[in-house]
PDB file of N, CA and C in Angstrom:
ATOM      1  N   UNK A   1    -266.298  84.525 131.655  1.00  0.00           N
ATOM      2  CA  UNK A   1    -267.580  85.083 132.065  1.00  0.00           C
ATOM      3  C   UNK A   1    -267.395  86.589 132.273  1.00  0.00           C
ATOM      4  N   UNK A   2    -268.670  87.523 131.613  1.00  0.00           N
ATOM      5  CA  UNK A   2    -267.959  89.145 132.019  1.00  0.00           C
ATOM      6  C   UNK A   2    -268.613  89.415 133.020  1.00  0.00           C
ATOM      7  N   UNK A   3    -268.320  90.751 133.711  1.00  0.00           N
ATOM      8  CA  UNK A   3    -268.536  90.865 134.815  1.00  0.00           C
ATOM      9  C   UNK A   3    -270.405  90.978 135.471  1.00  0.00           C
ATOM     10  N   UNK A   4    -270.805  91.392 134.527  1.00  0.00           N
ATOM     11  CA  UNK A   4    -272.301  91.766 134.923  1.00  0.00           C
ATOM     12  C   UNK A   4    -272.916  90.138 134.859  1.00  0.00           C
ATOM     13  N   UNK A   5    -272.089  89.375 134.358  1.00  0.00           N
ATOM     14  CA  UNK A   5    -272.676  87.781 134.504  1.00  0.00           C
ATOM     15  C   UNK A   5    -272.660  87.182 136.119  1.00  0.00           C
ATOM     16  N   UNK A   6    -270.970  87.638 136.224  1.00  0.00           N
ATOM     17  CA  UNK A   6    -270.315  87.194 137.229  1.00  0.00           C
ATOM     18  C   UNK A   6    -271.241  87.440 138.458  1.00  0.00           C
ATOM     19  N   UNK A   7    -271.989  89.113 138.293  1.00  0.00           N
ATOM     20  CA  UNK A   7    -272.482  89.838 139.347  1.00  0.00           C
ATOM     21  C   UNK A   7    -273.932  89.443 139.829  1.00  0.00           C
ATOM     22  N   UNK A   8    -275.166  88.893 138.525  1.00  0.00           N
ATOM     23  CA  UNK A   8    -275.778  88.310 138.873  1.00  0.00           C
ATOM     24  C   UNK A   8    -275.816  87.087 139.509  1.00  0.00           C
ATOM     25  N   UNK A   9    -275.057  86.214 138.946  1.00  0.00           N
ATOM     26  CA  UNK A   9    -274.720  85.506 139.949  1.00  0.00           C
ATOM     27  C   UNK A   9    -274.595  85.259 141.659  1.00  0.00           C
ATOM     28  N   UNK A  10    -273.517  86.265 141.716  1.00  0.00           N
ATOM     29  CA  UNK A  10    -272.774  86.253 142.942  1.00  0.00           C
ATOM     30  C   UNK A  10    -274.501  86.772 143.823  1.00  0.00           C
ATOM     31  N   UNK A  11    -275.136  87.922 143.339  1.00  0.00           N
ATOM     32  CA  UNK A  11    -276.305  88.909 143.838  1.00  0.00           C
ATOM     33  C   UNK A  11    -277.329  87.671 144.211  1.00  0.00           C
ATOM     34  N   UNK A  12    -277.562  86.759 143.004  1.00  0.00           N
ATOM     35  CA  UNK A  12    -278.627  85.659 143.107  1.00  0.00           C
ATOM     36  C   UNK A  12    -278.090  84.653 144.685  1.00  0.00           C
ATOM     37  N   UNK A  13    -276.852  84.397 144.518  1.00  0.00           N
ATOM     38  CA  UNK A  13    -276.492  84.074 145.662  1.00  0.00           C
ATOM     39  C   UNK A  13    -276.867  85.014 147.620  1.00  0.00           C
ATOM     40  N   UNK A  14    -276.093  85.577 146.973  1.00  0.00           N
ATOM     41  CA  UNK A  14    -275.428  86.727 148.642  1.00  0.00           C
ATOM     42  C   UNK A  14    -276.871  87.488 148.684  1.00  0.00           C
ATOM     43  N   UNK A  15    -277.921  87.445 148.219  1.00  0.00           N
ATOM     44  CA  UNK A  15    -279.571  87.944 148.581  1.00  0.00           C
ATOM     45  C   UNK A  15    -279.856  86.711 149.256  1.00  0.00           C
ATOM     46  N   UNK A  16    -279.960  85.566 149.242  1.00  0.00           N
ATOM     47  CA  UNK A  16    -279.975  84.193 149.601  1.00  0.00           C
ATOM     48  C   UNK A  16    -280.070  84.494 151.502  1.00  0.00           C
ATOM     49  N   UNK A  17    -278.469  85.073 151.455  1.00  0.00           N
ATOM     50  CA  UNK A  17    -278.125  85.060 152.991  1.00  0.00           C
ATOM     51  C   UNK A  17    -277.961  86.411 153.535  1.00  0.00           C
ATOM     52  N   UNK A  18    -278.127  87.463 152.937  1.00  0.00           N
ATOM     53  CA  UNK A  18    -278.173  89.059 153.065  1.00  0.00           C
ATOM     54  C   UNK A  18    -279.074  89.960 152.652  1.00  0.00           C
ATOM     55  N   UNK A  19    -280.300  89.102 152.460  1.00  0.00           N
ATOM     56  CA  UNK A  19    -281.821  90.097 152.414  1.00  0.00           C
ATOM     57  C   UNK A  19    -281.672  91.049 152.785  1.00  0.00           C
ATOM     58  N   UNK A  20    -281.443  90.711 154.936  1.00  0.00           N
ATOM     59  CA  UNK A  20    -281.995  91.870 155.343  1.00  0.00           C
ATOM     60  C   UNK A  20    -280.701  93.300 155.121  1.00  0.00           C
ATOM     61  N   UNK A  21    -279.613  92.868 154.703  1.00  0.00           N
ATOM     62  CA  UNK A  21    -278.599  93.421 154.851  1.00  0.00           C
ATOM     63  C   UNK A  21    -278.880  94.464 153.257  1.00  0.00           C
ATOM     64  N   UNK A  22    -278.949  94.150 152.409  1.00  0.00           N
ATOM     65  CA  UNK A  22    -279.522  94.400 150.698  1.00  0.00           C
ATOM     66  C   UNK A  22    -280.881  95.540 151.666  1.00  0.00           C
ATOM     67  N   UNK A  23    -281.853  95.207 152.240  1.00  0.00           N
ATOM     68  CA  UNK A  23    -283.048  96.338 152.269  1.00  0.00           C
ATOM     69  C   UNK A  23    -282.839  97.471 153.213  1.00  0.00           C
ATOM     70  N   UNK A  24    -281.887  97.158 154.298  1.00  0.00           N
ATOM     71  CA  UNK A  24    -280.941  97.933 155.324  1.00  0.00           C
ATOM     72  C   UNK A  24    -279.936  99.064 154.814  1.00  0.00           C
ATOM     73  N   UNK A  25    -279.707  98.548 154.097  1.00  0.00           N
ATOM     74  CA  UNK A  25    -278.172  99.484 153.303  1.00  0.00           C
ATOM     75  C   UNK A  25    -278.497 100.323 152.283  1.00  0.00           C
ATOM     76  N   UNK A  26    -279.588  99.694 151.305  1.00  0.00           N
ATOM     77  CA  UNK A  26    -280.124 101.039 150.207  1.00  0.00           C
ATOM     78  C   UNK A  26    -281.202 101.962 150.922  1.00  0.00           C
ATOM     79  N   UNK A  27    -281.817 101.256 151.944  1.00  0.00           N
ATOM     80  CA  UNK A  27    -282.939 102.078 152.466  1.00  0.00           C
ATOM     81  C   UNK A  27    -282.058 103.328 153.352  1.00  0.00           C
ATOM     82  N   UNK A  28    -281.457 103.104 153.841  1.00  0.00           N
ATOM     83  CA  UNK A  28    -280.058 104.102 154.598  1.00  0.00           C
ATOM     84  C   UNK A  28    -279.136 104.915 153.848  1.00  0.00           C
ATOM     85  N   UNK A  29    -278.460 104.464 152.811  1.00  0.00           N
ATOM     86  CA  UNK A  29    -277.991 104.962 151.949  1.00  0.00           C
ATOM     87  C   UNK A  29    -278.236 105.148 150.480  1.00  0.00           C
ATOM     88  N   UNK A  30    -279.153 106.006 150.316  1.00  0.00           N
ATOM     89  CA  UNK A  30    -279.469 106.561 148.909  1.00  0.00           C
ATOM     90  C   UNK A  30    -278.581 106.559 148.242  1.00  0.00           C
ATOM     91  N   UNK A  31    -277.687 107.477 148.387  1.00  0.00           N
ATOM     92  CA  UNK A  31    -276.928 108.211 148.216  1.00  0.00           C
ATOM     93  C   UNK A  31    -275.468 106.974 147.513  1.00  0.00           C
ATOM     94  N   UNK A  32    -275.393 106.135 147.784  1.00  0.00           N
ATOM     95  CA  UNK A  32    -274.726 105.226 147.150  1.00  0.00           C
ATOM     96  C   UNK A  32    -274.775 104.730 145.909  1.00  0.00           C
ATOM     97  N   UNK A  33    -273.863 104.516 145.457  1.00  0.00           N
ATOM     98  CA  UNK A  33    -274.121 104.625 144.131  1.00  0.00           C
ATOM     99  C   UNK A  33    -274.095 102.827 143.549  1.00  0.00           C
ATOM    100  N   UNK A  34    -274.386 102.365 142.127  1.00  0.00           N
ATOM    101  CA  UNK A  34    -274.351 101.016 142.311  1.00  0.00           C
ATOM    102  C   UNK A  34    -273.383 100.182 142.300  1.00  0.00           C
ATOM    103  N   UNK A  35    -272.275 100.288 141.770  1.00  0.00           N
ATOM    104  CA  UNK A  35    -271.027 100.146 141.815  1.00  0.00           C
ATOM    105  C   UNK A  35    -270.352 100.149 143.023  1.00  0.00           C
ATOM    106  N   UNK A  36    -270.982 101.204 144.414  1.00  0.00           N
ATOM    107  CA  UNK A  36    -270.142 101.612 145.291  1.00  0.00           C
ATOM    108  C   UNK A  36    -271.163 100.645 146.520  1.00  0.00           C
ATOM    109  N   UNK A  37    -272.405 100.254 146.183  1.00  0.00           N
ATOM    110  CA  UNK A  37    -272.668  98.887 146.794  1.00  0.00           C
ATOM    111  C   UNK A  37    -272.742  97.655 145.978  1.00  0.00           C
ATOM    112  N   UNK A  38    -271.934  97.332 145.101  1.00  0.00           N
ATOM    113  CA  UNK A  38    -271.348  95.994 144.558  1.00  0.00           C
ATOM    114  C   UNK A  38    -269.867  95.940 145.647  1.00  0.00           C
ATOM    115  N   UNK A  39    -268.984  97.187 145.842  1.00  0.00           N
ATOM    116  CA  UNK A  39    -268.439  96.664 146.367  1.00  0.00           C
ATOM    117  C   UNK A  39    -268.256  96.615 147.986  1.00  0.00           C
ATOM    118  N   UNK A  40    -269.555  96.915 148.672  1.00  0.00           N
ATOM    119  CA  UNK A  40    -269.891  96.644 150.080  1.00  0.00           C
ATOM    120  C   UNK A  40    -270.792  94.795 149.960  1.00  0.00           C
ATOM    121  N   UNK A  41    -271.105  95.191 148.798  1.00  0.00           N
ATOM    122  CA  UNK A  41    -271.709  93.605 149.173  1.00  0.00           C
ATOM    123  C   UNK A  41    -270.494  92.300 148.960  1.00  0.00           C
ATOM    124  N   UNK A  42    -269.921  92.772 148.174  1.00  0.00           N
ATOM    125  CA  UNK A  42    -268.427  91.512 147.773  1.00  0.00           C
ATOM    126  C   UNK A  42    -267.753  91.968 149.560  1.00  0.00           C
ATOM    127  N   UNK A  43    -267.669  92.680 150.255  1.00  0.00           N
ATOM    128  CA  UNK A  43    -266.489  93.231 151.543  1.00  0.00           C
ATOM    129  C   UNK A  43    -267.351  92.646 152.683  1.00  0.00           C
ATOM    130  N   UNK A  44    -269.032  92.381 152.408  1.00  0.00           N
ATOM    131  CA  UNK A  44    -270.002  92.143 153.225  1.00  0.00           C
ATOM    132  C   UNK A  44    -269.617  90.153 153.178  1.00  0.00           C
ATOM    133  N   UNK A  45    -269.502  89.777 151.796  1.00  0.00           N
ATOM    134  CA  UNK A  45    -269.352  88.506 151.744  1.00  0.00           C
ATOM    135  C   UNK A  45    -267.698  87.736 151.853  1.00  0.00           C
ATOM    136  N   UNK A  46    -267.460  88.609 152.756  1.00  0.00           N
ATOM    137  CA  UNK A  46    -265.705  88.444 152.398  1.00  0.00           C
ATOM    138  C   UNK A  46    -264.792  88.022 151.827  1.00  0.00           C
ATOM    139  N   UNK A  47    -265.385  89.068 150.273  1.00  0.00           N
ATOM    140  CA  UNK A  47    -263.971  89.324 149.108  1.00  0.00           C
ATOM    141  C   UNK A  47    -262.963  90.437 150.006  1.00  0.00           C
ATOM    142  N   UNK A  48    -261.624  90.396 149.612  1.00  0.00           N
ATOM    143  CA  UNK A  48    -260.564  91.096 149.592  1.00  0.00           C
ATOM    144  C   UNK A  48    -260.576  92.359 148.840  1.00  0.00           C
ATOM    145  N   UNK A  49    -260.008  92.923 148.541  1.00  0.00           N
ATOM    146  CA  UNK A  49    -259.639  94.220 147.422  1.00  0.00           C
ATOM    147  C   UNK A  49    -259.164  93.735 146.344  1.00  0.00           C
ATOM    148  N   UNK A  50    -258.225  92.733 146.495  1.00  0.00           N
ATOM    149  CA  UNK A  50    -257.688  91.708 145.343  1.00  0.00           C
ATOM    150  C   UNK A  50    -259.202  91.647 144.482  1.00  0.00           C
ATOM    151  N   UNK A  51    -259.749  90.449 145.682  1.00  0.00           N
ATOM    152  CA  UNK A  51    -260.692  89.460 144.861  1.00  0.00           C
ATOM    153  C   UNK A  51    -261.703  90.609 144.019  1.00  0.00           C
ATOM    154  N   UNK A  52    -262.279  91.735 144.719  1.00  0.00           N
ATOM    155  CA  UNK A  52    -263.387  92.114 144.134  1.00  0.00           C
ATOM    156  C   UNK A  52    -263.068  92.965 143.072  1.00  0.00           C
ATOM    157  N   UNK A  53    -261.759  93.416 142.563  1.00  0.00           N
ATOM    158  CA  UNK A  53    -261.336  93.919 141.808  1.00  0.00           C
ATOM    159  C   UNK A  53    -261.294  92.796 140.390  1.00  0.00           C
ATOM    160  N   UNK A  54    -260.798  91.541 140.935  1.00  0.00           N
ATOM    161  CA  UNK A  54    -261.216  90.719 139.624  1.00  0.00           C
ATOM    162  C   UNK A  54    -262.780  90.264 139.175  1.00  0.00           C
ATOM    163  N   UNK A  55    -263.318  90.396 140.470  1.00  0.00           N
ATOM    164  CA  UNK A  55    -264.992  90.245 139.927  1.00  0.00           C
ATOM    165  C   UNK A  55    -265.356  91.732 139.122  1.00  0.00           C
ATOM    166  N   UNK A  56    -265.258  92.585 139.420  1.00  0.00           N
ATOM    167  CA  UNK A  56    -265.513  93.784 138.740  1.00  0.00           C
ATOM    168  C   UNK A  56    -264.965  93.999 137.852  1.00  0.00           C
ATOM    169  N   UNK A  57    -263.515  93.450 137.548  1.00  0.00           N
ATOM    170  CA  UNK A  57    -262.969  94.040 136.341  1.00  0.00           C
ATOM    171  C   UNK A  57    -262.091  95.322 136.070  1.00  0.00           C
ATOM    172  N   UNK A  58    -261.775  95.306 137.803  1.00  0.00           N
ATOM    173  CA  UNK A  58    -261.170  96.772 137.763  1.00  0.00           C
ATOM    174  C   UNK A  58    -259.831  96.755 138.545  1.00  0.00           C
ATOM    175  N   UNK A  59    -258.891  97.611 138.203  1.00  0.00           N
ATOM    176  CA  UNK A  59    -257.700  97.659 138.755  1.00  0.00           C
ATOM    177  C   UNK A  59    -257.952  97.961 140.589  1.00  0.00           C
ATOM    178  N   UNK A  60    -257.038  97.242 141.336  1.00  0.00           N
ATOM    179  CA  UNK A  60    -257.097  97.343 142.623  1.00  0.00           C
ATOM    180  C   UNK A  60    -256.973  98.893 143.339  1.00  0.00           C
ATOM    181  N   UNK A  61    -256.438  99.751 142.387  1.00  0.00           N
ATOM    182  CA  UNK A  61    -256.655 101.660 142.842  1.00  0.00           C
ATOM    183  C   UNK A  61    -257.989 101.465 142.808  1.00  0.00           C
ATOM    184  N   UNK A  62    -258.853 101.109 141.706  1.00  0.00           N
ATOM    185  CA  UNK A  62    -260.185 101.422 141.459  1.00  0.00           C
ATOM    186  C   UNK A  62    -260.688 101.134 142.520  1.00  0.00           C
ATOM    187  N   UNK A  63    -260.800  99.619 143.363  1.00  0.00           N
ATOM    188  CA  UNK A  63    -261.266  99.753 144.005  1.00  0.00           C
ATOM    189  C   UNK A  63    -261.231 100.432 145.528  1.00  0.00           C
ATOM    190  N   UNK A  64    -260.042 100.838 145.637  1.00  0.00           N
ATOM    191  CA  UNK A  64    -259.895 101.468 146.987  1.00  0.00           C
ATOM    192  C   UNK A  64    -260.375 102.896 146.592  1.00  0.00           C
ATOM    193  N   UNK A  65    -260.067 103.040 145.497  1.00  0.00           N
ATOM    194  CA  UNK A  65    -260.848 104.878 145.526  1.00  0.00           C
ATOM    195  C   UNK A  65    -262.093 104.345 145.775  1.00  0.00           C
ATOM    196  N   UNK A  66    -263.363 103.200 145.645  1.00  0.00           N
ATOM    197  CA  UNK A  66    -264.060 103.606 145.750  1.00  0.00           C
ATOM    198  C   UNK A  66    -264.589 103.261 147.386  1.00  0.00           C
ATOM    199  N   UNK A  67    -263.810 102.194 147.576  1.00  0.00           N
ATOM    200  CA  UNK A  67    -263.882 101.850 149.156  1.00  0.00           C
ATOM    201  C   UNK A  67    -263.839 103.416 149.891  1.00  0.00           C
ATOM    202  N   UNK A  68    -262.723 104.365 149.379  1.00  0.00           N
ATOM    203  CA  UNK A  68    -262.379 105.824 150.330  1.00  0.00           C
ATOM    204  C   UNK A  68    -263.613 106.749 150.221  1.00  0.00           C
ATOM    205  N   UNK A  69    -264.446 106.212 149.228  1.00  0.00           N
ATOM    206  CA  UNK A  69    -265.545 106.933 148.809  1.00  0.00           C
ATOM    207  C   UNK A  69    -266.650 107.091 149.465  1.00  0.00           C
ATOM    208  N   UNK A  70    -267.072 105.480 150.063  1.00  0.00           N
ATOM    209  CA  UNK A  70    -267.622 104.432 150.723  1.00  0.00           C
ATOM    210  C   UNK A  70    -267.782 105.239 152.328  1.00  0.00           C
ATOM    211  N   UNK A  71    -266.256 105.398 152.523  1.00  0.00           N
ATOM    212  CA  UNK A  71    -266.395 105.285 153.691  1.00  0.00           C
ATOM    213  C   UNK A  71    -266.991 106.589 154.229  1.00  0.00           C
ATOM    214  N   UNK A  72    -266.621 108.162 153.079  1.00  0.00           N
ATOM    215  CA  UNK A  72    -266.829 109.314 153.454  1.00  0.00           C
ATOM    216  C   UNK A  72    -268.261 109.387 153.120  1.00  0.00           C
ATOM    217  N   UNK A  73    -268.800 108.848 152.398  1.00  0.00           N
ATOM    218  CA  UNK A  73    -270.635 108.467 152.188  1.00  0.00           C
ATOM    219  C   UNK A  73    -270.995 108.150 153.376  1.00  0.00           C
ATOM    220  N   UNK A  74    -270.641 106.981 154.043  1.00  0.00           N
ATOM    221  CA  UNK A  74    -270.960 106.158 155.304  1.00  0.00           C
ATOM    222  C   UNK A  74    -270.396 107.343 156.408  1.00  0.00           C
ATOM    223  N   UNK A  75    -269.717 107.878 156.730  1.00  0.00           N
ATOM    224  CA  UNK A  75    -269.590 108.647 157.734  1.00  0.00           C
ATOM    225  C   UNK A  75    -268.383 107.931 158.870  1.00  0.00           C
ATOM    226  N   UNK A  76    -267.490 106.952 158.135  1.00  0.00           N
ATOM    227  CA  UNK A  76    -266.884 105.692 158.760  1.00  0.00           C
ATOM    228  C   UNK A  76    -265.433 106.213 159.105  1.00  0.00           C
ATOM    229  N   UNK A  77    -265.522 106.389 160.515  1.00  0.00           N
ATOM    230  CA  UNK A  77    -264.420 106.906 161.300  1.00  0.00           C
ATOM    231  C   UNK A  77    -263.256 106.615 160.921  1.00  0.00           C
ATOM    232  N   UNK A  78    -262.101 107.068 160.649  1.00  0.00           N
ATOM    233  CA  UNK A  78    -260.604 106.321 160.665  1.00  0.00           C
ATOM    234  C   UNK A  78    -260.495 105.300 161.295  1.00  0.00           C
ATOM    235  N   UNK A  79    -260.151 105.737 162.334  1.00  0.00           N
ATOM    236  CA  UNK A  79    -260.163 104.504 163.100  1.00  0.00           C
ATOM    237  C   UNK A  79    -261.314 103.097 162.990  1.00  0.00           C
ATOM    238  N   UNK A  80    -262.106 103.195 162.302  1.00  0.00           N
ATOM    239  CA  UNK A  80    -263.245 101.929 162.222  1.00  0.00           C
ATOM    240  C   UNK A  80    -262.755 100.819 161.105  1.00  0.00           C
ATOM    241  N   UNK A  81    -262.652  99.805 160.572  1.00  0.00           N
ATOM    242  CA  UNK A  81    -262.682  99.532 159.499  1.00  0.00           C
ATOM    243  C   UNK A  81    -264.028  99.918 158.546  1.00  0.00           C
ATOM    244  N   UNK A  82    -263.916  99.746 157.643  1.00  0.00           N
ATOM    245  CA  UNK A  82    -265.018  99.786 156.580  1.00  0.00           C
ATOM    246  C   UNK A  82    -265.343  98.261 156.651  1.00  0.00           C
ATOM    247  N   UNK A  83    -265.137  97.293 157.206  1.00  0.00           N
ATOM    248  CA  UNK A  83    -265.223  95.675 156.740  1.00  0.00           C
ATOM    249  C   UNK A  83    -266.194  95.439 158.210  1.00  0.00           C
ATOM    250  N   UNK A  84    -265.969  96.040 159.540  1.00  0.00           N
ATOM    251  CA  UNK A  84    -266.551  96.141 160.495  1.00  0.00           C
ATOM    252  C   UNK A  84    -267.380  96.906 160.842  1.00  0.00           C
ATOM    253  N   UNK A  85    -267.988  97.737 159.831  1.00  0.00           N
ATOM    254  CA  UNK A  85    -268.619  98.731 159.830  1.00  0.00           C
ATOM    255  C   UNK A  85    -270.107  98.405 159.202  1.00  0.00           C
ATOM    256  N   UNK A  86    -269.764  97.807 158.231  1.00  0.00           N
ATOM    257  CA  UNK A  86    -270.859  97.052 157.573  1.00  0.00           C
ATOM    258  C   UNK A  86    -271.297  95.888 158.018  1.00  0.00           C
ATOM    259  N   UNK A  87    -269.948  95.162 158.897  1.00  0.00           N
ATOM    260  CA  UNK A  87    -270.657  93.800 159.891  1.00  0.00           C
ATOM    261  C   UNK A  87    -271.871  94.270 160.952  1.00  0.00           C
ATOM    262  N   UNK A  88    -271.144  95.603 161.612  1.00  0.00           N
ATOM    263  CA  UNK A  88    -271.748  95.780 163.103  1.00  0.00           C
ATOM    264  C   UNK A  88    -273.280  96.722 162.568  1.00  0.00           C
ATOM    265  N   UNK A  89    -273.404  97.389 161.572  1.00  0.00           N
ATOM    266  CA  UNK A  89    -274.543  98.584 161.360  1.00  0.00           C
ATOM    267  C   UNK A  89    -275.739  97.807 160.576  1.00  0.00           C
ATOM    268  N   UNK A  90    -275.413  96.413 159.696  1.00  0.00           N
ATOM    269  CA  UNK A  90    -276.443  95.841 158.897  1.00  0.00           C
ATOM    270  C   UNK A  90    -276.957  95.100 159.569  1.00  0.00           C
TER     271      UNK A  90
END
């Protein structure tokens, strides 16, 4: 299955139980790009870095550059996780 299959999917699902979390997060963050909330919504549904790197199709650097990306978009303290950040603000 390639990935944009994989993604509707997973989206048709995780809207199911993260509406309000999906109208919260783009309405707040414009500025995000779509790729860079595919992978807040896989970290929201708790994929790994592993896992969401094989749903996407991308090497595990890929995804932490974009997690580091994520976080300087979001404004997400060192000290915070990025995984608790998106639990406690959505």
């Amino acid at each position: 299955m390639n990935y944009e299959n994989k993604w509707v999917r997973f989206y048709s699902e995780f809207s199911k139980t993260h509406g309000e979390f999906i109208k919260s997060f783009t309405f707040l963050n414009p500025g995000v790009s779509s790729s860079q909330f595919r992978v807040c919504a896989y970290l929201k549904a708790g994929y790994n870095t592993r896992e969401i790197a094989e749903e996407m199709d991308l090497s595990i650097r890929s995804v932490e550059s974009h997690r580091y990306r994520i976080r300087k978009k979001l404004k997400v303290k060192r000290a915070e996780s990025l995984i608790m950040h998106l639990h406690g603000q959505y």
